[in-house]
PDB file of N, CA and C in Angstrom:
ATOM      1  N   UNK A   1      91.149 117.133  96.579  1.00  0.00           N
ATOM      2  CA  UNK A   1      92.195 116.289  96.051  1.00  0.00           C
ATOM      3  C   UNK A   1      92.187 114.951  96.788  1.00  0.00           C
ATOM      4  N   UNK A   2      92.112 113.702  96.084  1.00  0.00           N
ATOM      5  CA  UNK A   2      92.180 112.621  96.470  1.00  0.00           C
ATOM      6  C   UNK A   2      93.678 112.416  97.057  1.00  0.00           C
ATOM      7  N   UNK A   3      93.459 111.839  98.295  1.00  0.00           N
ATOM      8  CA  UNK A   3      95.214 111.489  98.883  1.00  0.00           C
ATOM      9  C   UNK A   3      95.385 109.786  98.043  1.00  0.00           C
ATOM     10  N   UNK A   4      96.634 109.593  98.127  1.00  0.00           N
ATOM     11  CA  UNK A   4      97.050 108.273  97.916  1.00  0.00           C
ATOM     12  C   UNK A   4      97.108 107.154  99.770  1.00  0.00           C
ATOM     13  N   UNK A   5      96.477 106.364  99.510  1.00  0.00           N
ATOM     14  CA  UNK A   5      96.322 106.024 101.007  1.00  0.00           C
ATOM     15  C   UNK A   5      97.245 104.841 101.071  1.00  0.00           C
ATOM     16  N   UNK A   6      98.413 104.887 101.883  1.00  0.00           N
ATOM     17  CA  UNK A   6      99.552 103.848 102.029  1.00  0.00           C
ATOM     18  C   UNK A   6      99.441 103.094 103.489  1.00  0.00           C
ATOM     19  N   UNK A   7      99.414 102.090 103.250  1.00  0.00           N
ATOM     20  CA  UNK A   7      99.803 101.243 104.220  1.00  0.00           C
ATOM     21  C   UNK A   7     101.190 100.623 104.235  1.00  0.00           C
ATOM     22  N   UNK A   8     101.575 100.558 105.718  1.00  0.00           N
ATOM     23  CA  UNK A   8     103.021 100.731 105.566  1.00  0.00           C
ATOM     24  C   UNK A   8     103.490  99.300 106.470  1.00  0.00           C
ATOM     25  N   UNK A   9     104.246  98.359 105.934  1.00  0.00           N
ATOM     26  CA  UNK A   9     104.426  97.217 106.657  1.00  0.00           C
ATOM     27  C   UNK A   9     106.177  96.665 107.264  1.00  0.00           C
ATOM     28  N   UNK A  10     107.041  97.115 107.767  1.00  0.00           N
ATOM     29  CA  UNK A  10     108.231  97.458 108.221  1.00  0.00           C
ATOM     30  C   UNK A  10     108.363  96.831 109.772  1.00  0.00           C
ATOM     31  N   UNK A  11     109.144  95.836 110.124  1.00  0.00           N
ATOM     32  CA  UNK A  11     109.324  95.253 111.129  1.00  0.00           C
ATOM     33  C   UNK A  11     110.826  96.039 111.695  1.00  0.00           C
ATOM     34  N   UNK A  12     111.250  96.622 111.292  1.00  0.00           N
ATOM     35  CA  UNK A  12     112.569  97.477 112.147  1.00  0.00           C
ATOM     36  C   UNK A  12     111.996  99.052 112.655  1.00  0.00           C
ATOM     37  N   UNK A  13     111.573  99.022 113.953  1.00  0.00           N
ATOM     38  CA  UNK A  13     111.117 100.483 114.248  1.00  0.00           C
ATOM     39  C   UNK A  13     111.336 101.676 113.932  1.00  0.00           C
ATOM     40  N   UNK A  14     112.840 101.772 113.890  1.00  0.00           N
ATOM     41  CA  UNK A  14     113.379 103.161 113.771  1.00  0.00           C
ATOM     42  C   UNK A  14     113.006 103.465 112.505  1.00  0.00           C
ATOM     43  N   UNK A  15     113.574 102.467 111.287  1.00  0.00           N
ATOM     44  CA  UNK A  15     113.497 102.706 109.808  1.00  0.00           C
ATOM     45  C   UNK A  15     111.353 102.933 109.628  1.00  0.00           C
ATOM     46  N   UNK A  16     110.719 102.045 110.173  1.00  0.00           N
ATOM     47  CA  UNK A  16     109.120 102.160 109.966  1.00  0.00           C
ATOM     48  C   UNK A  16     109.020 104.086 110.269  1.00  0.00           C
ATOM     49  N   UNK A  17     109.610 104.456 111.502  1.00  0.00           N
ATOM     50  CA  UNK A  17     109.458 105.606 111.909  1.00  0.00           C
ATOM     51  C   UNK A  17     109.573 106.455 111.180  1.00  0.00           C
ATOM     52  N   UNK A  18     111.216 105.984 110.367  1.00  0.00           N
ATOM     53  CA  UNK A  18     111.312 107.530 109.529  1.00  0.00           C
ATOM     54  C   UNK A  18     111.331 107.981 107.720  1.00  0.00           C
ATOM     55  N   UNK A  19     110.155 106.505 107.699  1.00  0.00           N
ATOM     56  CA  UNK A  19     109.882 106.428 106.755  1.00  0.00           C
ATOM     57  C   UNK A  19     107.929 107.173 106.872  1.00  0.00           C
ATOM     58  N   UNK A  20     107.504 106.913 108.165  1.00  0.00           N
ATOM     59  CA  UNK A  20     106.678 107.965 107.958  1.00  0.00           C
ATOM     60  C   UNK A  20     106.308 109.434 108.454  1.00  0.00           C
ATOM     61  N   UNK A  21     107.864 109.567 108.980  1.00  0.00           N
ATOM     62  CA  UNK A  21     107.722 111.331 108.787  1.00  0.00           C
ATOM     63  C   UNK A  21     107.984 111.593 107.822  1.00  0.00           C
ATOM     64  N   UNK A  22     108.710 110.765 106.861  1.00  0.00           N
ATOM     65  CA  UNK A  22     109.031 111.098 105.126  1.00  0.00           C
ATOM     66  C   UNK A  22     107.355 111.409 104.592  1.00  0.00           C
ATOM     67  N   UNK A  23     106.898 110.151 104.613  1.00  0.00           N
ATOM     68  CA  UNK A  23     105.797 110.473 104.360  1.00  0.00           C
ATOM     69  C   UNK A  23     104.934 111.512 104.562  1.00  0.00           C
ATOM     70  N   UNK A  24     105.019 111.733 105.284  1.00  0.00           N
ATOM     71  CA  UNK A  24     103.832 112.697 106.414  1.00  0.00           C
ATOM     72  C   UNK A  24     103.949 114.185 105.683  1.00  0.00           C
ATOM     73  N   UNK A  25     105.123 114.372 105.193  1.00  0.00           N
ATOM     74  CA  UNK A  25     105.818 115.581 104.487  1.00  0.00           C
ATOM     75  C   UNK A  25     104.971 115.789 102.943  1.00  0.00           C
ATOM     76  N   UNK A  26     104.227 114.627 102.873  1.00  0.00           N
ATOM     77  CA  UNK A  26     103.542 115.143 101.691  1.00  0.00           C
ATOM     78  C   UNK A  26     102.132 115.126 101.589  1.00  0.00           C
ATOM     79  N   UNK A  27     101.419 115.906 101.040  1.00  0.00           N
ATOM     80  CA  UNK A  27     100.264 116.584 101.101  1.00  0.00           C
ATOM     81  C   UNK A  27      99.196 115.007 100.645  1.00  0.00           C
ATOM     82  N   UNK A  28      99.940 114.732  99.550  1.00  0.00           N
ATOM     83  CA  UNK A  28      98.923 113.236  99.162  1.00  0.00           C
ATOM     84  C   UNK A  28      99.178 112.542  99.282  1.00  0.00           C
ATOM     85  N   UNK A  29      99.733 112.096 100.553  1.00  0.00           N
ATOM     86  CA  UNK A  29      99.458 110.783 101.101  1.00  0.00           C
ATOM     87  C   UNK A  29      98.912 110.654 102.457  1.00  0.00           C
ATOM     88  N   UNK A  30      98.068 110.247 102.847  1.00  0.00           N
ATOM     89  CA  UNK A  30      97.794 109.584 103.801  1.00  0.00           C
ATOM     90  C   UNK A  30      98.312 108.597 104.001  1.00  0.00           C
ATOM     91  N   UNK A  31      98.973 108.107 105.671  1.00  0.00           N
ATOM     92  CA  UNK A  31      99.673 106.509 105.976  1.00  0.00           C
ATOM     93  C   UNK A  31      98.238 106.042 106.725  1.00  0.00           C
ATOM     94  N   UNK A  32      97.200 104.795 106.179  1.00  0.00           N
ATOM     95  CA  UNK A  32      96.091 104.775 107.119  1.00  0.00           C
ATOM     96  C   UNK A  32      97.082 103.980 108.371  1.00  0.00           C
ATOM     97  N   UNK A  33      97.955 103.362 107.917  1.00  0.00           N
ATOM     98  CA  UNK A  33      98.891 102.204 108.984  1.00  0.00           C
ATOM     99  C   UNK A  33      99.972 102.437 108.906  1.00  0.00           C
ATOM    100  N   UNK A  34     100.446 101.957 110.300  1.00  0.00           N
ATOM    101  CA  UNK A  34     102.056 101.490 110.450  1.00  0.00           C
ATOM    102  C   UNK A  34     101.921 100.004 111.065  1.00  0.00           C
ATOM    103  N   UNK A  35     102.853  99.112 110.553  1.00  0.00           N
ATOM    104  CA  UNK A  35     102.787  97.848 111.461  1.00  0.00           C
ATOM    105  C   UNK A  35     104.041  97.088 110.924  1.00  0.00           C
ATOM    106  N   UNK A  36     104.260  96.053 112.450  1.00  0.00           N
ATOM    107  CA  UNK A  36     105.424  95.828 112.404  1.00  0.00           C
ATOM    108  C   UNK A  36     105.292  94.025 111.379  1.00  0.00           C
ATOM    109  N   UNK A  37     104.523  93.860 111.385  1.00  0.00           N
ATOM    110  CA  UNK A  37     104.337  92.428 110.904  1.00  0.00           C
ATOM    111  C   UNK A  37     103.465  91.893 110.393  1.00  0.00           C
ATOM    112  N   UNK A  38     103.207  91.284 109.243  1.00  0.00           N
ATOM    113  CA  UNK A  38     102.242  90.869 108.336  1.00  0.00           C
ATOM    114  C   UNK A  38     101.036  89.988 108.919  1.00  0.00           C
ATOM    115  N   UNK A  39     101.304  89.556 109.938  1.00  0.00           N
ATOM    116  CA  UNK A  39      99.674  88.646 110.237  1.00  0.00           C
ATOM    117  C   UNK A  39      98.714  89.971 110.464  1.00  0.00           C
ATOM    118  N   UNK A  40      98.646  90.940 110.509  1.00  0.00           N
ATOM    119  CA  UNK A  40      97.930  91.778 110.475  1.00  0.00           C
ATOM    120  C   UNK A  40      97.501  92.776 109.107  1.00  0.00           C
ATOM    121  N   UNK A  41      98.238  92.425 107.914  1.00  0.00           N
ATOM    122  CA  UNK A  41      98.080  92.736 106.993  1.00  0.00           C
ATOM    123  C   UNK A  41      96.713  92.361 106.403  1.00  0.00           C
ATOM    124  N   UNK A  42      96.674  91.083 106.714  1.00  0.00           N
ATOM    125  CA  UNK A  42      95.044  91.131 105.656  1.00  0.00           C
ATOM    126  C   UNK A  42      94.197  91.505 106.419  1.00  0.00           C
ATOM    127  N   UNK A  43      94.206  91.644 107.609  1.00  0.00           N
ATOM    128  CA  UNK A  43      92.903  92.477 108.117  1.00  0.00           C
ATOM    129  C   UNK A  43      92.906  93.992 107.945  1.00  0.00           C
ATOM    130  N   UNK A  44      93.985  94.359 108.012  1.00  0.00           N
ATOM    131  CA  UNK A  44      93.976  95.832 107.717  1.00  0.00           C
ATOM    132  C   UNK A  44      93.627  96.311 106.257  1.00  0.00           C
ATOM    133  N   UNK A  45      94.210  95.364 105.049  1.00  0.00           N
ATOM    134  CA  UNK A  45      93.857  95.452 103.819  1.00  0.00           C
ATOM    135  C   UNK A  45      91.756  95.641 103.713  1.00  0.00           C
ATOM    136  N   UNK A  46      91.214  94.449 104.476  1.00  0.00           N
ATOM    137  CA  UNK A  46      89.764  94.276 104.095  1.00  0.00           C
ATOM    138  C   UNK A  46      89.230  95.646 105.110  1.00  0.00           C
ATOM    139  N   UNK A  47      90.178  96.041 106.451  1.00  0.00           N
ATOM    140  CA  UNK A  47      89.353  97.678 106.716  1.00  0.00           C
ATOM    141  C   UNK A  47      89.663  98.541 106.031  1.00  0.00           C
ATOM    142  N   UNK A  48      90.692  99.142 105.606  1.00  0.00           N
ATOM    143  CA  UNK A  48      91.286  99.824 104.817  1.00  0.00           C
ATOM    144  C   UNK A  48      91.293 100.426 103.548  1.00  0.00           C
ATOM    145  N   UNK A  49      91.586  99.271 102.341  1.00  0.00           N
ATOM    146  CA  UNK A  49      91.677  99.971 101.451  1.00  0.00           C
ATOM    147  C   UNK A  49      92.502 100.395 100.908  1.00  0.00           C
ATOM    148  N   UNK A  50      93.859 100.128 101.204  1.00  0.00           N
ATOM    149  CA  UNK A  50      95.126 100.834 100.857  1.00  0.00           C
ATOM    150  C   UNK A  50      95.323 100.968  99.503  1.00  0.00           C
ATOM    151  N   UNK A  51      95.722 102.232  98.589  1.00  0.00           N
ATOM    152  CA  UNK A  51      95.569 102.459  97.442  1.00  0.00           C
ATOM    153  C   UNK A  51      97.234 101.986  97.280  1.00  0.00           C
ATOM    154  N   UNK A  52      98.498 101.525  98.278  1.00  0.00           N
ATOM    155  CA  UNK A  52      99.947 101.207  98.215  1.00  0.00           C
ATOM    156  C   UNK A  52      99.491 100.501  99.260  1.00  0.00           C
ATOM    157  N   UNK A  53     100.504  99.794  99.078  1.00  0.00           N
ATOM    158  CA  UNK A  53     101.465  98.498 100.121  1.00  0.00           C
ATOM    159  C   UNK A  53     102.758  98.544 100.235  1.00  0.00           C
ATOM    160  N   UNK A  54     103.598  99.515 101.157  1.00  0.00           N
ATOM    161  CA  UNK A  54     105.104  99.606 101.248  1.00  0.00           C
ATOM    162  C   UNK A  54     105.638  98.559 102.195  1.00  0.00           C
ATOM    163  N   UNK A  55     106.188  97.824 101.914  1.00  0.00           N
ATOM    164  CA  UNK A  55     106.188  96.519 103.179  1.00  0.00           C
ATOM    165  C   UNK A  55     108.350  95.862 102.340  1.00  0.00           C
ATOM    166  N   UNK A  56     108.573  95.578 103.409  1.00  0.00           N
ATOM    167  CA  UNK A  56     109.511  95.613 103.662  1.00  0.00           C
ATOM    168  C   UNK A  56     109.946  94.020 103.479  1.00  0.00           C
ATOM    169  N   UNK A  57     110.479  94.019 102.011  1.00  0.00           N
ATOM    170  CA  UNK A  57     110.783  92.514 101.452  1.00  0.00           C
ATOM    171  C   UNK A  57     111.578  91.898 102.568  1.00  0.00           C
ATOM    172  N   UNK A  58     112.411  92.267 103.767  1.00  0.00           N
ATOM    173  CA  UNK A  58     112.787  91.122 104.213  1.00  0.00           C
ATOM    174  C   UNK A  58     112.958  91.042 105.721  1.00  0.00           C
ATOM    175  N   UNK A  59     111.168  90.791 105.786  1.00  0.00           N
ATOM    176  CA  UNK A  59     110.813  90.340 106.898  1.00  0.00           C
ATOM    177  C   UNK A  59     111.008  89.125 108.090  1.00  0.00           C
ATOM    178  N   UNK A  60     111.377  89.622 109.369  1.00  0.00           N
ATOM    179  CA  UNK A  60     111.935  88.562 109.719  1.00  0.00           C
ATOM    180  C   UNK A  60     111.160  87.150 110.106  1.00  0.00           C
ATOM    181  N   UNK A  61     109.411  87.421 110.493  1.00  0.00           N
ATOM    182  CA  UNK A  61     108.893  86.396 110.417  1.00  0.00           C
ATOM    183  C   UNK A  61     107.765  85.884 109.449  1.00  0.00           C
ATOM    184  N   UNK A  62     107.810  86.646 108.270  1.00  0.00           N
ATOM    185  CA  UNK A  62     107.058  86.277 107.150  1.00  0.00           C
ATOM    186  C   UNK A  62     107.912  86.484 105.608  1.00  0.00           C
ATOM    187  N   UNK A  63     107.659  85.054 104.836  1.00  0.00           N
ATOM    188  CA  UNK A  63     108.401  85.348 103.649  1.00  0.00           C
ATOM    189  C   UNK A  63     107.387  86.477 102.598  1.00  0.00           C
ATOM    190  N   UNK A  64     108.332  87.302 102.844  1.00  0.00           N
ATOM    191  CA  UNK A  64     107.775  88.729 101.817  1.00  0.00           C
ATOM    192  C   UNK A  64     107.115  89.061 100.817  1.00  0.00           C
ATOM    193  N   UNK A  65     107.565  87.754  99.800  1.00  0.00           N
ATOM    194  CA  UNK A  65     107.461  87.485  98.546  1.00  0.00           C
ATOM    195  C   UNK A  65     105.894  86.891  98.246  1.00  0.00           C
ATOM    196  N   UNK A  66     105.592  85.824  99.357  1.00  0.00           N
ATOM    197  CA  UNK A  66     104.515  84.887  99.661  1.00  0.00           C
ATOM    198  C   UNK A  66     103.353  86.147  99.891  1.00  0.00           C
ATOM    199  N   UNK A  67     103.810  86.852 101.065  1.00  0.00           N
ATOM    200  CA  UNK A  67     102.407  87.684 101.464  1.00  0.00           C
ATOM    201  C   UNK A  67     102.065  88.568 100.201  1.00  0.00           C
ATOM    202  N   UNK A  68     103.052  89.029  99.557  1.00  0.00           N
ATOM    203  CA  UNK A  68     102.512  89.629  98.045  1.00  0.00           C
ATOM    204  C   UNK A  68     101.867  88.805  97.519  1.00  0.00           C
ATOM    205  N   UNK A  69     102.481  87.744  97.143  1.00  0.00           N
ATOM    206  CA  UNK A  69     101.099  86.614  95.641  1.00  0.00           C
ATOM    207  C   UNK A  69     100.198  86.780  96.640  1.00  0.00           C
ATOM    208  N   UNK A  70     100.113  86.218  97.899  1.00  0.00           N
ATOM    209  CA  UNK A  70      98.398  86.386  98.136  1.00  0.00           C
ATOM    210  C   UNK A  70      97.806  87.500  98.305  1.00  0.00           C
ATOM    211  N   UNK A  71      98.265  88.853  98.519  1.00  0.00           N
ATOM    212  CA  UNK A  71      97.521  90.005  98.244  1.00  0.00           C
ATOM    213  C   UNK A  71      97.242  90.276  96.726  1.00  0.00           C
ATOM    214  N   UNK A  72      98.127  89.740  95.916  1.00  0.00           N
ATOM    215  CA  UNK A  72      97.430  89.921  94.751  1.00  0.00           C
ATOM    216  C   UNK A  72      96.477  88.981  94.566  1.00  0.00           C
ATOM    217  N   UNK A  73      96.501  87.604  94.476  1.00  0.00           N
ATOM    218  CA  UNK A  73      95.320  86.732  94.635  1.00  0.00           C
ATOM    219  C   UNK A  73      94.129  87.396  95.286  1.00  0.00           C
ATOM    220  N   UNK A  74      94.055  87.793  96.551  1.00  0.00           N
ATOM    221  CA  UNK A  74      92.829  88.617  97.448  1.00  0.00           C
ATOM    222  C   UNK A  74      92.644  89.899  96.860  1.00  0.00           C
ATOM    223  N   UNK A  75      93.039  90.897  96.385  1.00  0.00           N
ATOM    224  CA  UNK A  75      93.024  92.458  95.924  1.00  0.00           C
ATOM    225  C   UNK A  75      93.680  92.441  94.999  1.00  0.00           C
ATOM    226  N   UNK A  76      93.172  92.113  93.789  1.00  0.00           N
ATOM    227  CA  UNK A  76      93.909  92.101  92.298  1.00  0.00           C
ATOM    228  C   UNK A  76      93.809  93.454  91.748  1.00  0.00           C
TER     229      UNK A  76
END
């Protein structure tokens, strides 16, 4: 069975945390990441692969909205 592979982008610790023992609880998903902040997003996207992007519209040092159009621009 193919897992769904999520990358997970959440700048408040506790909530990043227990959003992936939520996760973790299910058989098809794999989290390849946790991270607290988007300058690390596109590098993790080009190792990765993430089949999701759960990222947390309101980030405190990147506008949310922005890093989406350019992941869709880069990984359409």
């Amino acid at each position: 069975m193919n897992k769904i592979k999520v990358l997970l982008i959440e700048d408040n610790r506790l909530l990043r945390e227990g959003i992936l023992q939520i996760l973790k609880q299910h058989s098809d998903i794999e989290v390849l990441e946790s991270a607290n902040e988007t300058k690390t997003t596109f590098s993790l996207m080009h190792e990765m692969s993430p089949d999701v992007i759960l990222m947390d519209l309101g980030l405190r040092n990147q506008n949310s909205l922005r890093v989406v159009e350019i992941l869709h621009e880069e990984f359409p």
